[in-house]
Protein backbone atom coordinates (compact mmCIF):
# COMPACT_ATOMS: atom_id res chain seq x y z
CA UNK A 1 26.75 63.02 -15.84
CA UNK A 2 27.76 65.57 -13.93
CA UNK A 3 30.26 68.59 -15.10
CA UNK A 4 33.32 69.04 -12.23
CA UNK A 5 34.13 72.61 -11.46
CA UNK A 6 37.02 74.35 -9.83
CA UNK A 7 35.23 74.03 -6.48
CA UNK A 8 34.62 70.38 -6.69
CA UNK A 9 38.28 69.86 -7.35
CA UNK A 10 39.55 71.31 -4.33
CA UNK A 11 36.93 69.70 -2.04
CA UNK A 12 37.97 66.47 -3.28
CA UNK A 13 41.89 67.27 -2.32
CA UNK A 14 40.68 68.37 1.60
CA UNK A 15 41.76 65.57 4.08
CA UNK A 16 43.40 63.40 1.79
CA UNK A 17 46.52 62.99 4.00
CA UNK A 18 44.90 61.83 6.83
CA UNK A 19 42.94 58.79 4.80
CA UNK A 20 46.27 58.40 2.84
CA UNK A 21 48.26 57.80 6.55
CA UNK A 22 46.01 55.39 7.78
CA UNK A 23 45.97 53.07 4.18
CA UNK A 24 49.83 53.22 4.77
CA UNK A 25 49.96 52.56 8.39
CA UNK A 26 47.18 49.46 7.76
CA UNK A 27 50.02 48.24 5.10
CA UNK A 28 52.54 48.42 7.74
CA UNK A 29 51.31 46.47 10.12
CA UNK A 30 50.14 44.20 8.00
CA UNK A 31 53.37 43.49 6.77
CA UNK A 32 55.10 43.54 9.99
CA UNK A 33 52.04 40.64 11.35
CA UNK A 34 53.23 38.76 8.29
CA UNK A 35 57.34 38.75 8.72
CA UNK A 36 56.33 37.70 12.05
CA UNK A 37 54.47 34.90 11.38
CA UNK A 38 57.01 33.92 8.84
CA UNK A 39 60.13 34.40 11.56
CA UNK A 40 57.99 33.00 14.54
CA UNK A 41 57.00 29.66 12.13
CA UNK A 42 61.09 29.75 10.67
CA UNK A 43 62.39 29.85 14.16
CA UNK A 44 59.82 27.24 15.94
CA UNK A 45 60.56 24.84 13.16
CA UNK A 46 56.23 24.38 12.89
């Protein structure tokens, strides 16, 4: 096992925000693909 220092702490927390935008923006789209399909399928009656 290895013992986590001060330094290791703070290298973890570098570029979090950008990984963190993308996982939302994946979400996003995601969801909006779904209400789509649901709207597109409500609307055409399929």
């Amino acid at each position: 096992m290895r013992w986590r220092s001060t330094t290791d702490q703070a290298d973890a927390m570098l570029g979090t925000g950008h990984n963190n935008t993308l996982y939302a923006a994946g979400w996003t789209i995601s969801a909006l693909a779904t209400i789509a399909a649901i709207v597109a399928i409500w609307m055409l009656g399929i």
